[in-house]
C-alpha atoms as a PDB file:
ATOM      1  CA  UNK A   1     -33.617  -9.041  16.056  1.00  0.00           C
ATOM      2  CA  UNK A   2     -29.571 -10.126  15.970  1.00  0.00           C
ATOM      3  CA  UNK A   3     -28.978 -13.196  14.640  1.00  0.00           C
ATOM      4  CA  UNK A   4     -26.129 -15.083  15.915  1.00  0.00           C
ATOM      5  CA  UNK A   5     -25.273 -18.309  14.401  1.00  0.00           C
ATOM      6  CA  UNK A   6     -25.239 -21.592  16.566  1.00  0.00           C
ATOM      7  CA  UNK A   7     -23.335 -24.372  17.564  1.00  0.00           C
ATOM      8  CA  UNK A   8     -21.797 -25.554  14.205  1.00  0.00           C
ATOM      9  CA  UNK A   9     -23.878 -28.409  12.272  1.00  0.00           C
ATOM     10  CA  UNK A  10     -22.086 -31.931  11.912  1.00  0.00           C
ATOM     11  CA  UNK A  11     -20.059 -32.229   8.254  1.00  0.00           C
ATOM     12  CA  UNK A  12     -22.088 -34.245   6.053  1.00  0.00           C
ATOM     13  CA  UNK A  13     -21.355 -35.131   2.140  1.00  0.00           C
ATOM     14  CA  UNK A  14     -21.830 -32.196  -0.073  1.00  0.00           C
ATOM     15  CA  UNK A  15     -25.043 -33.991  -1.933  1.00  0.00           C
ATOM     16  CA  UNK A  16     -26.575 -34.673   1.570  1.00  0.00           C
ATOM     17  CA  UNK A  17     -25.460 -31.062   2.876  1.00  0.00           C
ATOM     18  CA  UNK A  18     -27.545 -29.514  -0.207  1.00  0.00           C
ATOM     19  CA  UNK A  19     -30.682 -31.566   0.339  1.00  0.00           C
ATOM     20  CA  UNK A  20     -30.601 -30.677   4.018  1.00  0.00           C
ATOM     21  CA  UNK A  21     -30.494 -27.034   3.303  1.00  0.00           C
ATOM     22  CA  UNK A  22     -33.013 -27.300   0.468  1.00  0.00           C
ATOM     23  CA  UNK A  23     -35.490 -28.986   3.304  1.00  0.00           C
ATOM     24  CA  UNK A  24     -34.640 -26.233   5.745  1.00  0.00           C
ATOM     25  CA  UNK A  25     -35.312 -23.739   3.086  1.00  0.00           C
ATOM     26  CA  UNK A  26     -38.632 -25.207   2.200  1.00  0.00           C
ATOM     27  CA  UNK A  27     -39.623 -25.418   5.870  1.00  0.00           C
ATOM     28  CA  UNK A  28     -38.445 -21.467   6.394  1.00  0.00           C
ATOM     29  CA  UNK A  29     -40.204 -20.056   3.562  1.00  0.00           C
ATOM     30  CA  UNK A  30     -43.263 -22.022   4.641  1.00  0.00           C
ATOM     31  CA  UNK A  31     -42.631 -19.977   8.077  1.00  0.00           C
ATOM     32  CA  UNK A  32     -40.957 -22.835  10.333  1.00  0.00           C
ATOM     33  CA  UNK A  33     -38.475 -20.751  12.493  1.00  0.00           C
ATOM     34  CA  UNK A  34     -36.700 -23.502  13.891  1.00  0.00           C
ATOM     35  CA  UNK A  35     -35.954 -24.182   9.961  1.00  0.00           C
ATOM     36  CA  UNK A  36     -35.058 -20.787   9.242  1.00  0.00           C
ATOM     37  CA  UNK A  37     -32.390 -20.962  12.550  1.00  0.00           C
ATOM     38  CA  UNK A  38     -30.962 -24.080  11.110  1.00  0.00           C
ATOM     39  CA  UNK A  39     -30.690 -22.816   7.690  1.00  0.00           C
ATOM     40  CA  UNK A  40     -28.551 -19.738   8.790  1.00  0.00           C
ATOM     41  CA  UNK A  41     -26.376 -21.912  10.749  1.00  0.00           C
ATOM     42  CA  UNK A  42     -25.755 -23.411   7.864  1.00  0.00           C
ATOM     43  CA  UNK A  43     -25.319 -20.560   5.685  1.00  0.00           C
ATOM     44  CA  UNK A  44     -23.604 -18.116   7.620  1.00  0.00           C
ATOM     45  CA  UNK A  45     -20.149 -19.312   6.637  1.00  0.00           C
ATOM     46  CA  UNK A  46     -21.113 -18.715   3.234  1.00  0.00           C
ATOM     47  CA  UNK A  47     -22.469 -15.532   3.661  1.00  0.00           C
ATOM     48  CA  UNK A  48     -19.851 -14.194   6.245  1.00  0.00           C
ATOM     49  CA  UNK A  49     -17.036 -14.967   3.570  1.00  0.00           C
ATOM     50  CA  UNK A  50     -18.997 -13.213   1.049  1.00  0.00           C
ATOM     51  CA  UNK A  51     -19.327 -10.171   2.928  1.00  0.00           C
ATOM     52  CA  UNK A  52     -16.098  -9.978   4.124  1.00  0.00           C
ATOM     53  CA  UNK A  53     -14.405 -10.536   0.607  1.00  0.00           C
ATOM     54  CA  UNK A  54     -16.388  -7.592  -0.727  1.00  0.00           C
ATOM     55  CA  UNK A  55     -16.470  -5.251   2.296  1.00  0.00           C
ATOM     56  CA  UNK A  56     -12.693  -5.907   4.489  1.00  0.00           C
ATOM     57  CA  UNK A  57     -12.474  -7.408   7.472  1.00  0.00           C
ATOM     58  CA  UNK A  58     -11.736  -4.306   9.188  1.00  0.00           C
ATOM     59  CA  UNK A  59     -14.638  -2.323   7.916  1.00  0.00           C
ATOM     60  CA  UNK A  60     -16.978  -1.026  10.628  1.00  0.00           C
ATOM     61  CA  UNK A  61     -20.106  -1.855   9.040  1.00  0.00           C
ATOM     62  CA  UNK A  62     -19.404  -5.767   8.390  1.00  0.00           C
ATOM     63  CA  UNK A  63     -21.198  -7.016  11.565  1.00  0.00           C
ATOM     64  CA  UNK A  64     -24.211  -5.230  10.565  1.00  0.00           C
ATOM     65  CA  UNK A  65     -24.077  -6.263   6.965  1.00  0.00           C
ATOM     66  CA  UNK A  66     -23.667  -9.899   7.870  1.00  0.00           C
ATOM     67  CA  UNK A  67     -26.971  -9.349   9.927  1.00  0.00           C
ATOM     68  CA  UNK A  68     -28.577  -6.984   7.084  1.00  0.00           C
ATOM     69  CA  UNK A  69     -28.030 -10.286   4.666  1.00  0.00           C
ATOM     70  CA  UNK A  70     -29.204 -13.291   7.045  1.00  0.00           C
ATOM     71  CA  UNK A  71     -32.638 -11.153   7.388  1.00  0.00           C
ATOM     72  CA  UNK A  72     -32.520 -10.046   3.476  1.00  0.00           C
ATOM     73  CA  UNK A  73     -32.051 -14.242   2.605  1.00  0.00           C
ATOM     74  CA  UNK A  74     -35.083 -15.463   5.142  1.00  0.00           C
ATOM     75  CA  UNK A  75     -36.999 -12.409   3.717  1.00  0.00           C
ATOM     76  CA  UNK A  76     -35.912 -13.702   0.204  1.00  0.00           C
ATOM     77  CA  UNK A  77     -36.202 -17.252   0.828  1.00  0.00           C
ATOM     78  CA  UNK A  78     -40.475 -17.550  -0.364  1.00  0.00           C
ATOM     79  CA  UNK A  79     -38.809 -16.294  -3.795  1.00  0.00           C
ATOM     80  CA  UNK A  80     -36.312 -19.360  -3.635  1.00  0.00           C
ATOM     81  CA  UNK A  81     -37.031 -21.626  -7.105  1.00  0.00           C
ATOM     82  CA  UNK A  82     -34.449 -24.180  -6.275  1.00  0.00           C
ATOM     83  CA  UNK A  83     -32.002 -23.330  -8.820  1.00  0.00           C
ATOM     84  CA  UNK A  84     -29.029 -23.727  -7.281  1.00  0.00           C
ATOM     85  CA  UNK A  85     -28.164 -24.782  -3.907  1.00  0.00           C
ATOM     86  CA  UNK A  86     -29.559 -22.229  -0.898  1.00  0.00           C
ATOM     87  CA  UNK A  87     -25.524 -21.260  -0.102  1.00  0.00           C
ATOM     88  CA  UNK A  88     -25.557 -19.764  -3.573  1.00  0.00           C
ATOM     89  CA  UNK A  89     -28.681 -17.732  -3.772  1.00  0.00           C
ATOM     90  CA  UNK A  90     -27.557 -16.774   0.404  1.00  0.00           C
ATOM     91  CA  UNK A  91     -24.198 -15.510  -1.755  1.00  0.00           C
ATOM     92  CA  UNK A  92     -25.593 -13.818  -4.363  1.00  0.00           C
ATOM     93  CA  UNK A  93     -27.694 -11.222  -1.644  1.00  0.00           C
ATOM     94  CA  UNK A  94     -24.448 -11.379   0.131  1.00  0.00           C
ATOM     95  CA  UNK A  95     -22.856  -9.498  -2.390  1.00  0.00           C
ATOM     96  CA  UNK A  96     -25.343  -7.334  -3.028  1.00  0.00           C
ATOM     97  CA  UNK A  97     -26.395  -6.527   0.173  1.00  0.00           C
ATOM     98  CA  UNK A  98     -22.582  -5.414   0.910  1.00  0.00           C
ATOM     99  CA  UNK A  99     -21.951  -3.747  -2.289  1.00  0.00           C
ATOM    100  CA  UNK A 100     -24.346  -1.436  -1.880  1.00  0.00           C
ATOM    101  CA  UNK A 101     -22.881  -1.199   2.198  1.00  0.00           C
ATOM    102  CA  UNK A 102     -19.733  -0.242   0.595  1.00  0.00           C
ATOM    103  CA  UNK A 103     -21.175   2.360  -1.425  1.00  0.00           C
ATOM    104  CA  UNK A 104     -22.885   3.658   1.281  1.00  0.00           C
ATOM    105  CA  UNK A 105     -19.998   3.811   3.152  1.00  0.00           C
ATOM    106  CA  UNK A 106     -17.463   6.990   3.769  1.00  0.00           C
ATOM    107  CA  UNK A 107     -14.702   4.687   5.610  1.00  0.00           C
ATOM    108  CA  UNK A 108     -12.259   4.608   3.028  1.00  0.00           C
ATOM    109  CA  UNK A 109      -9.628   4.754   5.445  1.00  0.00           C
ATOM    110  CA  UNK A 110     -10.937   1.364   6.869  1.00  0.00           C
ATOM    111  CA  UNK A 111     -11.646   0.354   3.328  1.00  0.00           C
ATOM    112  CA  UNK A 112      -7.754  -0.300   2.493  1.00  0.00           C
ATOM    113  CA  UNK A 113      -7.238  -2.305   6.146  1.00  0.00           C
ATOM    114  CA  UNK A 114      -7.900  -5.901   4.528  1.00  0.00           C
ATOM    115  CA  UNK A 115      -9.367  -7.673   1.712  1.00  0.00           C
ATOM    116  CA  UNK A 116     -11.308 -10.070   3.373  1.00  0.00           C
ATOM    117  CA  UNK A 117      -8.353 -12.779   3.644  1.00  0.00           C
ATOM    118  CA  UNK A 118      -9.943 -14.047   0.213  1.00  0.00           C
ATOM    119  CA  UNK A 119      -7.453 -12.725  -2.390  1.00  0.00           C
ATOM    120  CA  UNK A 120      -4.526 -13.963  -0.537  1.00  0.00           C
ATOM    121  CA  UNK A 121      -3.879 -15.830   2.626  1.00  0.00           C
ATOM    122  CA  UNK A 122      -1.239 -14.847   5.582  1.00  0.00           C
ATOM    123  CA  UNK A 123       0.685 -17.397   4.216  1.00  0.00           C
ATOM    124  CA  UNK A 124       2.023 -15.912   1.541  1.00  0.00           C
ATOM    125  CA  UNK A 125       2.234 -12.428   2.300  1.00  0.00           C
ATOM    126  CA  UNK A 126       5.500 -12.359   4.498  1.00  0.00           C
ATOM    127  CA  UNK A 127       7.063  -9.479   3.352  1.00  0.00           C
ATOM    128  CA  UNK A 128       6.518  -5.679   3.940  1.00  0.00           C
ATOM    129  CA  UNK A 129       6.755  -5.334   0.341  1.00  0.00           C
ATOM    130  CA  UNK A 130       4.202  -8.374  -0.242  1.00  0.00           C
ATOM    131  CA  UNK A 131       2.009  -6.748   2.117  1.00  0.00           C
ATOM    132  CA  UNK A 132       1.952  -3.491   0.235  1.00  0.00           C
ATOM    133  CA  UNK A 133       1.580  -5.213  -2.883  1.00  0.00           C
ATOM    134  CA  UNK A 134      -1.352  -7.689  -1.422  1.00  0.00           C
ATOM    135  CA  UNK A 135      -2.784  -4.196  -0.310  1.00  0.00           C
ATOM    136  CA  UNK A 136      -3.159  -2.358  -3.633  1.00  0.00           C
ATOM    137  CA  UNK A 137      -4.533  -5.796  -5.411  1.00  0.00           C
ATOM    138  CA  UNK A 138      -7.324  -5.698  -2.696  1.00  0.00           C
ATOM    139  CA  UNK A 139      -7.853  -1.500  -2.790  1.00  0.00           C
ATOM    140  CA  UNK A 140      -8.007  -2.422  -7.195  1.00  0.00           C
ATOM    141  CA  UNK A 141     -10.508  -4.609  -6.613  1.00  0.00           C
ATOM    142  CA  UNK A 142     -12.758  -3.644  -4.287  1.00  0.00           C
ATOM    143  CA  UNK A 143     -12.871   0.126  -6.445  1.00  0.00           C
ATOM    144  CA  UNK A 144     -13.086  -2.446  -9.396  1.00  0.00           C
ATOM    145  CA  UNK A 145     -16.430  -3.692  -8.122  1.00  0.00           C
ATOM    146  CA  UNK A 146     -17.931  -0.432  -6.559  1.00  0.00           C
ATOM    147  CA  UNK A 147     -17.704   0.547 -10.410  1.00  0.00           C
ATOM    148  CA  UNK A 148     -18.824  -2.712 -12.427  1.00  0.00           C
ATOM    149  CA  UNK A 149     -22.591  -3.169 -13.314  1.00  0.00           C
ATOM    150  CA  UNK A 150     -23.992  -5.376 -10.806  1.00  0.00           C
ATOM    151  CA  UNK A 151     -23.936  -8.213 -13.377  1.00  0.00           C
ATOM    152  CA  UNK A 152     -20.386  -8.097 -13.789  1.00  0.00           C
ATOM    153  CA  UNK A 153     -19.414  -7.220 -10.318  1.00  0.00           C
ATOM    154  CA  UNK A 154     -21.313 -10.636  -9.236  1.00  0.00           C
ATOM    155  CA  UNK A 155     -19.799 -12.846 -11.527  1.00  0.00           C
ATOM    156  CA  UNK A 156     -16.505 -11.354 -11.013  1.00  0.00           C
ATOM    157  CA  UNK A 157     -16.973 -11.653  -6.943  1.00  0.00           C
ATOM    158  CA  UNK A 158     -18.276 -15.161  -7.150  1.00  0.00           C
ATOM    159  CA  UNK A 159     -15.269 -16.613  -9.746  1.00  0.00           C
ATOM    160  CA  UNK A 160     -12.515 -14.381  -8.094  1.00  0.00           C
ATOM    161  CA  UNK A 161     -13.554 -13.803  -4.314  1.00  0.00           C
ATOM    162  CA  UNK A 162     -15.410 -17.046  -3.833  1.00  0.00           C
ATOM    163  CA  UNK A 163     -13.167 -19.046  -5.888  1.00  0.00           C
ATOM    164  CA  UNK A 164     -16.366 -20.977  -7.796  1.00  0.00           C
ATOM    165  CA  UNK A 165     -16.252 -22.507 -11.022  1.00  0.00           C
ATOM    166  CA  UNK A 166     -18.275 -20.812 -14.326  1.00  0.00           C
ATOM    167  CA  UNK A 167     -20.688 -23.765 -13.578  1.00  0.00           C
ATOM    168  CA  UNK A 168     -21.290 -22.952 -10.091  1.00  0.00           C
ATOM    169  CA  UNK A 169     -21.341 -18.953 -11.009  1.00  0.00           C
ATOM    170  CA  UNK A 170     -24.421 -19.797 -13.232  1.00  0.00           C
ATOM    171  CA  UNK A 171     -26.330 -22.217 -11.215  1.00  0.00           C
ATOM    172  CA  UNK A 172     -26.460 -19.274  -8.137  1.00  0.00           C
ATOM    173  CA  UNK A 173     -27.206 -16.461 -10.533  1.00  0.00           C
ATOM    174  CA  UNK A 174     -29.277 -18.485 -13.208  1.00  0.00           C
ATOM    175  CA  UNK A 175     -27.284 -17.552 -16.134  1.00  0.00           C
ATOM    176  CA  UNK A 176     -26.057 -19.571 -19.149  1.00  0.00           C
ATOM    177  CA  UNK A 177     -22.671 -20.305 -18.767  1.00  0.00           C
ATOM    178  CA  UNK A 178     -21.830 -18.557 -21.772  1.00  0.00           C
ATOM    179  CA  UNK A 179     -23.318 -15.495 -20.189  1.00  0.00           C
ATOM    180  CA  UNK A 180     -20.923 -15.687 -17.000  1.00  0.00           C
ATOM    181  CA  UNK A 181     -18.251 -16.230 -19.450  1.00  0.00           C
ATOM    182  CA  UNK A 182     -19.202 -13.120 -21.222  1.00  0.00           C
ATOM    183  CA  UNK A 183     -19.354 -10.616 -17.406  1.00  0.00           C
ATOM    184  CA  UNK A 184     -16.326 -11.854 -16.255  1.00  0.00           C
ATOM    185  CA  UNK A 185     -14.348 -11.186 -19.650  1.00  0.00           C
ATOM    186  CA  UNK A 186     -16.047  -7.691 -19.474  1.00  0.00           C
ATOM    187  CA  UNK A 187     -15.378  -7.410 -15.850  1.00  0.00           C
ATOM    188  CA  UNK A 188     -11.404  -8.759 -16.098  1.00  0.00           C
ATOM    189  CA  UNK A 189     -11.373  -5.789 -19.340  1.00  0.00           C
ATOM    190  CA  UNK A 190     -12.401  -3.179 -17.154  1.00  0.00           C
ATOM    191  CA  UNK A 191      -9.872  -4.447 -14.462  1.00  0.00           C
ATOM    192  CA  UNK A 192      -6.623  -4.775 -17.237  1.00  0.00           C
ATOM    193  CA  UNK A 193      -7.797  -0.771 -17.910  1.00  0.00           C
ATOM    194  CA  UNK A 194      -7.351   0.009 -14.419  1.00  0.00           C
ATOM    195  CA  UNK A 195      -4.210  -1.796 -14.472  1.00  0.00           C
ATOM    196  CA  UNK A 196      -2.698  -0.222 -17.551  1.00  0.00           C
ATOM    197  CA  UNK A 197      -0.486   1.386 -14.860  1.00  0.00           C
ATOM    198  CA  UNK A 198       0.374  -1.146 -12.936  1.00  0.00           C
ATOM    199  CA  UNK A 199       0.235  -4.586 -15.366  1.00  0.00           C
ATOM    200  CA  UNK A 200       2.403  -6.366 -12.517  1.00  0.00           C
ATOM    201  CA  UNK A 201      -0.612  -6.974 -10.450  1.00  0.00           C
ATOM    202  CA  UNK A 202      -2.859  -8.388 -13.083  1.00  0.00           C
ATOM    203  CA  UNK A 203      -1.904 -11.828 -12.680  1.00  0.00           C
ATOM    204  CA  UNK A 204      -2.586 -11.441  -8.370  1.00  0.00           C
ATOM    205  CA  UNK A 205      -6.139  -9.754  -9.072  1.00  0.00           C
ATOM    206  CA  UNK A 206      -6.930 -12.835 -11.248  1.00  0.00           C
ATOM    207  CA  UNK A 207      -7.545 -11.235 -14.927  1.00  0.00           C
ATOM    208  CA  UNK A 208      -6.013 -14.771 -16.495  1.00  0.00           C
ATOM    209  CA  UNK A 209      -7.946 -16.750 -18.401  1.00  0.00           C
END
């Protein structure tokens, strides 16, 4: 079945946003479709983001990943403990889910296209030589995370990609905050090896503190 998201819910506060999508996640994992439909309405900007940070924009397969993870997070969603907030645990198979889509994948020409929009915005890539430089930050790190443990690659995604704070990053993956702390450092070491020969990049991939 394709999923297609809806017309767009109203804005609400954040704390009323996350108790609306904890009731809709309830209600879906108790088997209320309706729910389920409102929850990925909800979600799907989440989860499109997600996808599209890890996978490019231009890659072939990110339609049918999007629609891969909305089925993988109403499949998931009995297993839903109410750590975090749903967007986070919709992330988290997100990433997954299109991790293992990029691995998967032989499109490597399609790989270097785009990065998703995440790691830098149109805005400030105006020149051909900023757009060749955005391009090998995005090409480092999505061969970065095809080559992390899954641990690491997570944390990394969600701080980096998503932009989310240490506090957020454990909340969705239920890890101590010292334990995020600990992936990303690993993660950021592995990336300043793969940088070695190019150290002018670091600070545009994000291995600062």
């Amino acid at each position: 079945m394709l999923i297609r998201p809806g017309k767009s819910p109203p804005p609400l506060s954040p704390a009323e946003e996350e108790r609306v999508a904890r009731d809709l996640a309830s209600r879906a994992a108790a088997g209320d479709l309706p729910a389920a439909q409102a929850l990925l309405e909800r979600l799907w900007p989440t989860i499109s983001r997600a996808v599209v940070g890890v996978m490019g924009a231009a890659h072939p397969d990110v339609d049918d990943t999007i629609q891969q993870t909305l089925i993988a997070v109403v499949r998931a969603l009995p297993a839903f403990r109410g750590e975090c907030h749903p967007a986070g645990f919709a992330c988290r198979i997100a990433l997954r889910t299109a991790g293992r889509a990029r691995r998967r994948s032989v499109q490597d020409r399609v790989l270097r296209d785009d990065f998703a929009r995440l790691a830098a915005s149109p805005s400030q890539v105006e020149s051909p030589g900023e757009i060749a430089e955005a391009e090998r930050r995005r090409s480092v790190m999505r061969d970065l995370l095809d080559d992390l443990p899954e641990e690491q690659a997570e944390a990394l995604a969600l701080r980096v990609v998503m932009g989310w704070s240490l506090e957020d990053v454990a909340a969705a993956t239920g890890a101590p905050v010292n334990t995020v702390r600990s992936r990303i450092r690993l993660a950021k070491e592995a990336l300043r090896r793969r940088l070695d020969a190019a150290p002018e990049l670091a600070a545009e991939v994000g291995v600062g503190s």
